[in-house]
N, C-alpha and C. Protein backbone atom coordinates (compact mmCIF):
# COMPACT_ATOMS: atom_id res chain seq x y z
N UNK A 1 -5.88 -28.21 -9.75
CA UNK A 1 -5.06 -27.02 -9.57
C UNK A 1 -5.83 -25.80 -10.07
N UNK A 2 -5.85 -24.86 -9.72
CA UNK A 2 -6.67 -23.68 -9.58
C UNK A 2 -5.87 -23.23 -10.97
N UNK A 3 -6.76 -22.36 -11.59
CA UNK A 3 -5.72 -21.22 -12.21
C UNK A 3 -5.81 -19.74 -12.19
N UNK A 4 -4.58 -19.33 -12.43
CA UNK A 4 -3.95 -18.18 -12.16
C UNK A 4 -5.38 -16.84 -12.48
N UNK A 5 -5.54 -16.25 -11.95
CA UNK A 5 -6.31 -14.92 -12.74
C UNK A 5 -5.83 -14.24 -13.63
N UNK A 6 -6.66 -13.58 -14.10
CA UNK A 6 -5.38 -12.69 -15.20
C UNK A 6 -5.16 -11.05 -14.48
N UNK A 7 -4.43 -10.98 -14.37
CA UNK A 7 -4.49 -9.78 -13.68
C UNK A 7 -3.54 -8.27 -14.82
N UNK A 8 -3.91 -7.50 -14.64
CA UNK A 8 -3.08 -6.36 -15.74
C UNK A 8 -1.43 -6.40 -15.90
N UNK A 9 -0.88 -6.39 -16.72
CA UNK A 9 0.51 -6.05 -16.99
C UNK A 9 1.45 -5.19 -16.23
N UNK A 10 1.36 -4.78 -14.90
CA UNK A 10 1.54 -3.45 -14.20
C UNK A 10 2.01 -3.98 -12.82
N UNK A 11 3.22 -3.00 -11.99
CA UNK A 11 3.42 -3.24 -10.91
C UNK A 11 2.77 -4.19 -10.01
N UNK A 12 1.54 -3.59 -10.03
CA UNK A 12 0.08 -4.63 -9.04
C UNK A 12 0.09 -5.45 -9.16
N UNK A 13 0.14 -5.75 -10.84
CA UNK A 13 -0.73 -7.48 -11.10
C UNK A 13 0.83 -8.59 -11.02
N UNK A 14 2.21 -7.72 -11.05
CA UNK A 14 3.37 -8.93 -10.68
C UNK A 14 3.51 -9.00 -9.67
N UNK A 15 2.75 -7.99 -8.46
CA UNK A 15 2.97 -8.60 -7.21
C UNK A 15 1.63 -9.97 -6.53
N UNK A 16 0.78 -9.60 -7.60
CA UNK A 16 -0.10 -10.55 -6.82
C UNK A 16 0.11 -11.99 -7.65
N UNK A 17 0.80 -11.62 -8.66
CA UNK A 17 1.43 -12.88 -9.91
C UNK A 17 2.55 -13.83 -8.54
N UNK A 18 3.35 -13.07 -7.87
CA UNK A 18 4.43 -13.16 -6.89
C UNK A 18 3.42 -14.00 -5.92
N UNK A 19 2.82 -13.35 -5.15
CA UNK A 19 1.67 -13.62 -4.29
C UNK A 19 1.41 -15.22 -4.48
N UNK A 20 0.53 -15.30 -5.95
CA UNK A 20 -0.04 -16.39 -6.38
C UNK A 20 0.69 -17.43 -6.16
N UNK A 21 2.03 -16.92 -6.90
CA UNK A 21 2.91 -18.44 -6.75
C UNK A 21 3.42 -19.00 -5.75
N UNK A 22 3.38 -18.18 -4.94
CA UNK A 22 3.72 -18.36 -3.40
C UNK A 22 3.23 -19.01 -2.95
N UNK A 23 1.63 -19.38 -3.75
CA UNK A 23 0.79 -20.02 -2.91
C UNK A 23 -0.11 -19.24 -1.36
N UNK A 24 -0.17 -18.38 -1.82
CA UNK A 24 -0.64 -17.21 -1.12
C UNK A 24 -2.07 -17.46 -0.79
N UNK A 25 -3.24 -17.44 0.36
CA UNK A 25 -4.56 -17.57 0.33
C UNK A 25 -5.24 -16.37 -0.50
N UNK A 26 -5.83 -16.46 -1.14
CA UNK A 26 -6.26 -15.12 -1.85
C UNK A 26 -7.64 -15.02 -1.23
N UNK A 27 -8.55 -15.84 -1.07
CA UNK A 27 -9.71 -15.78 -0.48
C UNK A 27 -9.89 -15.68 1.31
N UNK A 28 -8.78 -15.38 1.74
CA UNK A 28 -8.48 -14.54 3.21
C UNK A 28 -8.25 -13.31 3.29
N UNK A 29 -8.39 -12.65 4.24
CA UNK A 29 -8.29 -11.38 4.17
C UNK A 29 -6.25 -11.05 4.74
N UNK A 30 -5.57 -10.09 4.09
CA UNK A 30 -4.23 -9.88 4.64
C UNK A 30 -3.92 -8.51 5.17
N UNK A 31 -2.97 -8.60 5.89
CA UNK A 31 -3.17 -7.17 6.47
C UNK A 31 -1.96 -6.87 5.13
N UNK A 32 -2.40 -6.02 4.31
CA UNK A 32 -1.26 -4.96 3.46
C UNK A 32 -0.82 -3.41 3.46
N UNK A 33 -0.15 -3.42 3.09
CA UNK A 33 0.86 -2.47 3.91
C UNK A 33 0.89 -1.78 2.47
N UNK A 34 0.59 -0.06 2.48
CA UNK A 34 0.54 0.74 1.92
C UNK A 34 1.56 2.36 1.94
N UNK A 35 2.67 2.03 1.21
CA UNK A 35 3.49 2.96 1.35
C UNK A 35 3.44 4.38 0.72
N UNK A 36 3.14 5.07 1.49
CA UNK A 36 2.84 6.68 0.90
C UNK A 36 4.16 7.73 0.90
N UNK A 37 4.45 7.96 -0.42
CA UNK A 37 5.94 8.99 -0.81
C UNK A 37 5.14 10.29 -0.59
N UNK A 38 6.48 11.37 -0.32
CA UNK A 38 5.88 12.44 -0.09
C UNK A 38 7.17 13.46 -0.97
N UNK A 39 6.00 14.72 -1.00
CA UNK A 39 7.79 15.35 -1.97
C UNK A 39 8.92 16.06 -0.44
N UNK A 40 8.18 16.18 0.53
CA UNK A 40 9.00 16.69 1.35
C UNK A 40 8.63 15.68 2.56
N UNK A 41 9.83 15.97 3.18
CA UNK A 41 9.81 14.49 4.44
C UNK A 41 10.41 14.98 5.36
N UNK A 42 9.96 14.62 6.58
CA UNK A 42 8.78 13.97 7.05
C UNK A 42 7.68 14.94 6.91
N UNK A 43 6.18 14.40 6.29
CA UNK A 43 4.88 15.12 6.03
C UNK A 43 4.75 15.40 6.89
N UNK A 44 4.03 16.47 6.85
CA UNK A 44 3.14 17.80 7.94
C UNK A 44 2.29 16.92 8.87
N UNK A 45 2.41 17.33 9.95
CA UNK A 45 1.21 16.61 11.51
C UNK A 45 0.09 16.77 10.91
N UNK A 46 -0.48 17.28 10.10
CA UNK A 46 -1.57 17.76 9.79
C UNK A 46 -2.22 16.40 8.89
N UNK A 47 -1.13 16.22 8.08
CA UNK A 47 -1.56 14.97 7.03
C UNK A 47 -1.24 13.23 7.82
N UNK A 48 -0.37 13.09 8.56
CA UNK A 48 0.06 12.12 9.61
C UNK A 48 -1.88 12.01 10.42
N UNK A 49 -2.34 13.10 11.02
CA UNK A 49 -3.04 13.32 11.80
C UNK A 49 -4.83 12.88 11.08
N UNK A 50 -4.39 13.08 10.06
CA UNK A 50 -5.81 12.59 8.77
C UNK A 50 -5.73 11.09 8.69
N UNK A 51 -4.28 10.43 8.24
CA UNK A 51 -4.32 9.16 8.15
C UNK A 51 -4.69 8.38 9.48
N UNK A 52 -4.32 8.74 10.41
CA UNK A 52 -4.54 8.33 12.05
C UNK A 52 -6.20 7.93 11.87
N UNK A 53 -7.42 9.15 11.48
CA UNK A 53 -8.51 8.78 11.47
C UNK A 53 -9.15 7.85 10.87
N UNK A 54 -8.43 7.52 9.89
CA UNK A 54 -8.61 6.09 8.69
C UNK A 54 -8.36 4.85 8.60
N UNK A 55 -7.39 5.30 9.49
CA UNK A 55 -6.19 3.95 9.51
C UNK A 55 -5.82 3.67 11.41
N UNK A 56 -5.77 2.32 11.65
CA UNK A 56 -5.34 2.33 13.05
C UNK A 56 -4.01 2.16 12.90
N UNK A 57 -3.36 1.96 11.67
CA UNK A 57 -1.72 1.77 12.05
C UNK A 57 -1.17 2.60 10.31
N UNK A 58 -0.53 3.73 11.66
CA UNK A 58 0.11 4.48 10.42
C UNK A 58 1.97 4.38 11.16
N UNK A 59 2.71 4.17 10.36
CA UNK A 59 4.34 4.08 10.71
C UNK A 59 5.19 5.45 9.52
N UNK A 60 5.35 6.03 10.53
CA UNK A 60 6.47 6.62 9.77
C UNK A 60 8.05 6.54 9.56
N UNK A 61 8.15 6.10 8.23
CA UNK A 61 9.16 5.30 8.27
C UNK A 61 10.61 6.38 7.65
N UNK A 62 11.73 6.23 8.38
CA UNK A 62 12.63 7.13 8.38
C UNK A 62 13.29 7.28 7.14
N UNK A 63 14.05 8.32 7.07
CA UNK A 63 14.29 8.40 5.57
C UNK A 63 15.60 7.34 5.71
N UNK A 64 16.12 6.42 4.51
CA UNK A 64 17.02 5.95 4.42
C UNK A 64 18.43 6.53 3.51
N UNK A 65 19.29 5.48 3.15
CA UNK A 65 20.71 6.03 3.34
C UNK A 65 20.46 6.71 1.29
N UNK A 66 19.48 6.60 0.78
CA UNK A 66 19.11 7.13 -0.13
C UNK A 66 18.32 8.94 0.03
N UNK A 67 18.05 8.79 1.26
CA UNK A 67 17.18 10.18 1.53
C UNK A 67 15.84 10.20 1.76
N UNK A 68 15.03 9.01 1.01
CA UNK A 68 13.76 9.04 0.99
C UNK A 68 13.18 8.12 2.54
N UNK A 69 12.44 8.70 3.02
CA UNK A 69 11.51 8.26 3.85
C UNK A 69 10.16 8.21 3.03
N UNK A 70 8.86 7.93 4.24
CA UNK A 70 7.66 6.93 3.36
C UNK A 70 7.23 7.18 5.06
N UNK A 71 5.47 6.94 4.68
CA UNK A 71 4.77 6.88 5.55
C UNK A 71 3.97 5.61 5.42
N UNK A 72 3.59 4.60 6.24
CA UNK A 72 3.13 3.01 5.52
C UNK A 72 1.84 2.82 6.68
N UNK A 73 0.78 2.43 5.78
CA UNK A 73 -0.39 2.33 6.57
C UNK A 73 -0.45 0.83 6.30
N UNK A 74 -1.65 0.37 7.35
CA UNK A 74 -1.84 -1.41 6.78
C UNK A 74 -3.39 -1.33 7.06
N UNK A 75 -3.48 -2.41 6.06
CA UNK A 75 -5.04 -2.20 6.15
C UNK A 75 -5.57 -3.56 5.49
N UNK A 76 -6.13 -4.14 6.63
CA UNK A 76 -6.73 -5.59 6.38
C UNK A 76 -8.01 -6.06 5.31
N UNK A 77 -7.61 -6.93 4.27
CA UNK A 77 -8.51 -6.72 3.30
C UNK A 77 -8.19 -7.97 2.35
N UNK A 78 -8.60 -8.31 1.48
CA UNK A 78 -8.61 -9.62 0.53
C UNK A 78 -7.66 -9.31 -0.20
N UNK A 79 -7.14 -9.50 -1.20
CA UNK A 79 -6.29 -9.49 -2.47
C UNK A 79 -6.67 -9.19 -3.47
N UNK A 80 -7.19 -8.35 -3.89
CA UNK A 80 -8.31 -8.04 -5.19
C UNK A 80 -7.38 -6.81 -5.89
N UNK A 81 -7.17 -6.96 -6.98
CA UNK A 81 -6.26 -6.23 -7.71
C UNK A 81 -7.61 -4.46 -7.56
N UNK A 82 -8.28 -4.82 -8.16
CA UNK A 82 -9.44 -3.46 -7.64
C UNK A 82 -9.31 -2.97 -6.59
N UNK A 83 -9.66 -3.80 -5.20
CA UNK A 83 -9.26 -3.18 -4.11
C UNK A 83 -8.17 -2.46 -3.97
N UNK A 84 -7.02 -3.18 -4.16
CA UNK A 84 -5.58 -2.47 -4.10
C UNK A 84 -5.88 -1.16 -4.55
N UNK A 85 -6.03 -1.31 -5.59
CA UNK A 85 -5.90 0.28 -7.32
C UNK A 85 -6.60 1.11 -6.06
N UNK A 86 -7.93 0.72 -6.11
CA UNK A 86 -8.43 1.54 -5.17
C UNK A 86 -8.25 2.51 -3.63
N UNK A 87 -7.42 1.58 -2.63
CA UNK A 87 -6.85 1.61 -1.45
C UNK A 87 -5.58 2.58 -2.18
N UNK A 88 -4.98 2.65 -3.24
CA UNK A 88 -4.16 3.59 -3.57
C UNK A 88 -4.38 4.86 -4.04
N UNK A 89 -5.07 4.95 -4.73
CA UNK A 89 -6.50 6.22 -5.46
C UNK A 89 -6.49 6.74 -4.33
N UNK A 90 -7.60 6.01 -3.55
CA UNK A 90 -8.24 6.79 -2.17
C UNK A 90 -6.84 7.50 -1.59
N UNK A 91 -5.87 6.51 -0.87
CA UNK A 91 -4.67 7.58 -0.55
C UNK A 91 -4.04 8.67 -0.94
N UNK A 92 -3.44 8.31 -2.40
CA UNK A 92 -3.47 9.44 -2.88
C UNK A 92 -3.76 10.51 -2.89
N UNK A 93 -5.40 10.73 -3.06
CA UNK A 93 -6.30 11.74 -3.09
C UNK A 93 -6.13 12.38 -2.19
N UNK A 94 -6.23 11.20 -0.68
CA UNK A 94 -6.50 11.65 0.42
C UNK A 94 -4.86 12.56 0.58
N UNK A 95 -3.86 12.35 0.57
CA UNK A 95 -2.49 13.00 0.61
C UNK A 95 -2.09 14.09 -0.34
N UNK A 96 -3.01 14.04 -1.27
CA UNK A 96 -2.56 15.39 -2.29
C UNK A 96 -2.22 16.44 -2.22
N UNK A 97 -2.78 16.47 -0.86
CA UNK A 97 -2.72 18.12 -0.39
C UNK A 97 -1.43 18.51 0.15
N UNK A 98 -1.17 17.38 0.95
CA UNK A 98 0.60 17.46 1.56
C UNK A 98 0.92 16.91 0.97
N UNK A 99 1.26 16.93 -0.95
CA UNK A 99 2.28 16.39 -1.39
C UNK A 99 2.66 15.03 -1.13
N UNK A 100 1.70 14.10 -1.26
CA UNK A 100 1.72 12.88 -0.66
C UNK A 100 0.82 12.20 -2.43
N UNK A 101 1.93 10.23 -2.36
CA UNK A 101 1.31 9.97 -3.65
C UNK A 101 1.11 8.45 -2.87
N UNK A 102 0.70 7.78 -3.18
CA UNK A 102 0.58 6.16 -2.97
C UNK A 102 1.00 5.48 -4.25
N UNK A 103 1.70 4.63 -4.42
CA UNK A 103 2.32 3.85 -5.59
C UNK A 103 2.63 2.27 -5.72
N UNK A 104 2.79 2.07 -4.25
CA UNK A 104 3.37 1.23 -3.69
C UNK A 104 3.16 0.03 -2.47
N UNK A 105 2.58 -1.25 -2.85
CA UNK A 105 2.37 -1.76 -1.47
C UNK A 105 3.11 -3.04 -1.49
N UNK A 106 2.42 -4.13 -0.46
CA UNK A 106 2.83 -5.20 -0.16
C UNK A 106 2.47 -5.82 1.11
N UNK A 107 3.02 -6.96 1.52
CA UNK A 107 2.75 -8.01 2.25
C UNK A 107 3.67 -8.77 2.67
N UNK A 108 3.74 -8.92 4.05
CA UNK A 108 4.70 -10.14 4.62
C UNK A 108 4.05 -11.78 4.39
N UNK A 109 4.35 -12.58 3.34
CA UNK A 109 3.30 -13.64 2.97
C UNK A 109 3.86 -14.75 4.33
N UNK A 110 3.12 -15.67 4.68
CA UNK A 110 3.38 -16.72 5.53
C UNK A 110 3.50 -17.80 4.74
């Protein structure tokens, strides 16, 4: 039986803790799904129109019965707690300008 990695104390590392136990392939690549908050919704064409160049699948996802909508990219890649941090950083950055944060991802596991 394999064991667990250790992964940080933090949002990230209980979803890939989740992941793990699932029995999840970690050494495959998954398509994950990256949800980007914005302070005003729906973000500017301008910032929609940036992610388009980065990303082949950007969804904008409607605001719900809470108010908040989300913009969710997916992006095929291994499970690496680094990668993630990273794939969120980079968004971030990349959204700062329109008020855009990354915080948040996940995966439909099989």
């Amino acid at each position: 039986m394999k064991t667990m990695p250790t992964w940080p104390n933090d949002a990230d590392g209980d979803v890939l803790r989740r992941l793990w136990n699932d029995n999840v392939d970690f050494n495959a690549q998954h398509e994950i799904d990256f949800q980007i908050d914005f302070e005003k919704f729906p973000p500017k064409v301008a910032a929609l129109e940036l992610l388009r160049t980065h990303f082949p699948k950007v969804n904008v996802i409607p605001s719900s019965s809470d108010g908040r909508g989300y913009v969710e990219i997916s992006k095929n890649m291994i499970l690496e707690y680094s990668a993630i941090a990273a794939t969120q950083e980079s968004l971030t950055e990349m959204m700062r300008p329109f008020g855009g944060r990354c915080e948040c991802w996940g995966m439909f596991s099989n």
